[in-house]
Protein backbone atom coordinates (compact mmCIF):
# COMPACT_ATOMS: atom_id res chain seq x y z
CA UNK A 1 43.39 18.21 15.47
CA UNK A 2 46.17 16.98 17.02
CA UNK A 3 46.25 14.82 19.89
CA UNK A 4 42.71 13.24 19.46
CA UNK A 5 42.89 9.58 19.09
CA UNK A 6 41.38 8.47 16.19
CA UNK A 7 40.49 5.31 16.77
CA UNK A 8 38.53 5.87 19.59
CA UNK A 9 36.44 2.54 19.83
CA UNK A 10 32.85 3.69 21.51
CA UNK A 11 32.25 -0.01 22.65
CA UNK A 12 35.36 0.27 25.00
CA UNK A 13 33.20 3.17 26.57
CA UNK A 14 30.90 1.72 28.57
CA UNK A 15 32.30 -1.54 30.71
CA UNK A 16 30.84 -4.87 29.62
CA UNK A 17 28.95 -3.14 27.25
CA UNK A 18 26.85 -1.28 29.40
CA UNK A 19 25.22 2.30 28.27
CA UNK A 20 25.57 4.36 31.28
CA UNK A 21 23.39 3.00 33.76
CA UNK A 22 20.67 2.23 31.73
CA UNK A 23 20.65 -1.07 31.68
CA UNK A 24 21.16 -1.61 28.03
CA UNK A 25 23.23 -3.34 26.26
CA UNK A 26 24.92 -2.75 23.31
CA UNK A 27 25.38 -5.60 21.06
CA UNK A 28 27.11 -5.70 17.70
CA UNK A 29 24.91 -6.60 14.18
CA UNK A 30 25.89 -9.77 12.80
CA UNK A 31 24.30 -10.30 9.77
CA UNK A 32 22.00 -12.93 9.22
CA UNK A 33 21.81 -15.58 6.30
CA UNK A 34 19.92 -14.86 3.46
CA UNK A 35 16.69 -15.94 4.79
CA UNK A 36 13.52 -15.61 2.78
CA UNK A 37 11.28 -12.67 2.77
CA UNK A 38 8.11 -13.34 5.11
CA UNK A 39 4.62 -13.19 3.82
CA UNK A 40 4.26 -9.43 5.39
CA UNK A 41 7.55 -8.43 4.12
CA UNK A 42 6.28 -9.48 0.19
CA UNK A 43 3.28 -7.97 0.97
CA UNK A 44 4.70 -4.98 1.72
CA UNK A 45 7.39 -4.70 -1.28
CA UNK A 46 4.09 -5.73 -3.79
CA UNK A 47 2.36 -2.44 -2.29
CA UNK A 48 5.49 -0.26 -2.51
CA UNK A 49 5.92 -1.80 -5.88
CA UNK A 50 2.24 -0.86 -6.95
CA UNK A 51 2.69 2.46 -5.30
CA UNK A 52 5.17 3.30 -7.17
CA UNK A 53 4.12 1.91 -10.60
CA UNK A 54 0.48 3.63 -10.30
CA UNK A 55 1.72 7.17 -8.72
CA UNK A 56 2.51 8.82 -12.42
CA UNK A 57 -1.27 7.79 -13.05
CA UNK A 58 -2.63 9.68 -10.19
CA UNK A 59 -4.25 6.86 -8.47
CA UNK A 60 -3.41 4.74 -5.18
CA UNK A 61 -3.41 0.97 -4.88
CA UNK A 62 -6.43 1.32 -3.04
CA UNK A 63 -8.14 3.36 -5.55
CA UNK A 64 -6.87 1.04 -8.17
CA UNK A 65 -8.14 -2.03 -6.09
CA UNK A 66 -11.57 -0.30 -5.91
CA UNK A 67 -11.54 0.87 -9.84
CA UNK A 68 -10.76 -3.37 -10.45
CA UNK A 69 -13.21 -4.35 -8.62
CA UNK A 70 -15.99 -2.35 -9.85
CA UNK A 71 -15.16 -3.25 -13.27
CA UNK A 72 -15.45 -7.51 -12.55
CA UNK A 73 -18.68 -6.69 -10.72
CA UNK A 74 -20.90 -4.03 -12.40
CA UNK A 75 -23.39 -2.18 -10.63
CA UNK A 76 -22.18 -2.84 -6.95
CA UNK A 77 -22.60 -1.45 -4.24
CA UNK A 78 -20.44 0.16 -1.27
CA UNK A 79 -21.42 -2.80 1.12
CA UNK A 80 -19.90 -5.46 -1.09
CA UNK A 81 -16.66 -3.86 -2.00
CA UNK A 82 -16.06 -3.28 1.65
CA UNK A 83 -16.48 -6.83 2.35
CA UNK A 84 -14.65 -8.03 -0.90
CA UNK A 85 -11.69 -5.80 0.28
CA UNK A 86 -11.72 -5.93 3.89
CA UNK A 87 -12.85 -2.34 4.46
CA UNK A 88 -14.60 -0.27 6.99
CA UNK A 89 -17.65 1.47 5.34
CA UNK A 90 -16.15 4.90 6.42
CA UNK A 91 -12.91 4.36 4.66
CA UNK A 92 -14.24 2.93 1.42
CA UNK A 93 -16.82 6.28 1.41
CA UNK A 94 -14.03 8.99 1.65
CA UNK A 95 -11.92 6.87 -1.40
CA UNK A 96 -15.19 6.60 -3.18
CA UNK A 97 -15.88 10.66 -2.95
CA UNK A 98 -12.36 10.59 -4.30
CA UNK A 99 -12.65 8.61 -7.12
CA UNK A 100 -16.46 10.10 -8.11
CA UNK A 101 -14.91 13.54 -8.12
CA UNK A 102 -11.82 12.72 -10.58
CA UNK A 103 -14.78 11.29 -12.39
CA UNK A 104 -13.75 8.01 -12.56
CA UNK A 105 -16.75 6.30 -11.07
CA UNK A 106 -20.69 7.19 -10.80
CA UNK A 107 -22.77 6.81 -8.23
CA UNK A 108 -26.35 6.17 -8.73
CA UNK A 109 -29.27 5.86 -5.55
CA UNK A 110 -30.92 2.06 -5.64
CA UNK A 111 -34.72 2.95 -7.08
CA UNK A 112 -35.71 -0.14 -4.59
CA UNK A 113 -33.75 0.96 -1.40
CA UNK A 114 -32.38 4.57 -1.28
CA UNK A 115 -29.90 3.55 1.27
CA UNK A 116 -28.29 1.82 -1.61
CA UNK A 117 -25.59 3.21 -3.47
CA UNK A 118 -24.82 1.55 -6.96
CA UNK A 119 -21.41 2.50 -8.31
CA UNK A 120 -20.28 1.65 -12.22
CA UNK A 121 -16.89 2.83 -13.75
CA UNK A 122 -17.24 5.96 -16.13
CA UNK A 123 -15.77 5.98 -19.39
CA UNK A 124 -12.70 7.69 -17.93
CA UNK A 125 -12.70 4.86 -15.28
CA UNK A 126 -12.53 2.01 -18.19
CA UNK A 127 -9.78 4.08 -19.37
CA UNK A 128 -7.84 3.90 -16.64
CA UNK A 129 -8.80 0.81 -15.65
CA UNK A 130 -6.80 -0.70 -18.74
CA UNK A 131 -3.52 1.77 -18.48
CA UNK A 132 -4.01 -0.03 -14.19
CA UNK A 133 -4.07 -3.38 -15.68
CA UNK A 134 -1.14 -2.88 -17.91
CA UNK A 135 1.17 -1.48 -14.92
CA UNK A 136 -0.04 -4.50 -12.67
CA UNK A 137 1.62 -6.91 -15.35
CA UNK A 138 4.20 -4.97 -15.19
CA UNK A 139 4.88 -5.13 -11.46
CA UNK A 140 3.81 -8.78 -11.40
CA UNK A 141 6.66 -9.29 -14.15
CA UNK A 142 9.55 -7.93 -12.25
CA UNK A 143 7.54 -10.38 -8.87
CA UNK A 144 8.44 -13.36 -11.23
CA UNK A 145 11.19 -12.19 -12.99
């Protein structure tokens, strides 16, 4: 087009910065040393890195967490894999239903207290458990490098 300046500046805009009336400010990005990643932000690249690395298996880093644990501690129950994981009861329950109907995990009622739920890895589950194991090496391989 002619006669449109193109290098229009959209700082020069507003006067000392200012976005029309608002009270904001605009201020330019200077980037930052190269600081190192906080605990949250590792965190957070470990789970996207799990996601990720477990997704063509079918199963969630939560489901995998719950699949690991019930394989170190046979015969468990719901009320000490929430604890061990820092889950609410509710939550742990609808992962559980998952992983009972991929068949993964059986559940079986406590003969002593029927409010009890014991839960023990299927065959399919120790399956899986192994190909989970294997990807976690992986993904703690590229952590280390």
């Amino acid at each position: 087009m002619r006669g449109v300046d193109r290098s229009d500046n959209r700082m020069d805009r507003f006067p000392n910065n200012r976005l029309g009336g608002f009270g904001l400010t605009m201020q330019k990005v200077v980037p930052h040393e190269r600081q190192e990643p906080t605990q949250l932000e590792q965190v957070l690249w470990l789970h996207g890195q799990y996601r990720r690395s477990l997704e063509p298996l079918g199963v969630t880093p939560l489901q995998a967490g719950v699949l690991l644990y019930v394989r170190r501690h046979t015969e468990t129950n719901m009320t000490n894999i929430a604890a061990a994981l820092c889950l609410r009861l509710p939550t742990l329950s609808e992962v559980v239903k998952d992983l009972v109907r991929k068949r993964w995990l059986t559940r079986r009622r406590s003969v002593e207290d029927t409010r009890v739920v014991h839960l023990r890895l299927s065959s399919r589950g120790n399956a899986l458990v192994v190909k989970i194991e294997q990807r976690m090496r992986s993904v703690e391989t590229m952590r280390t490098g």
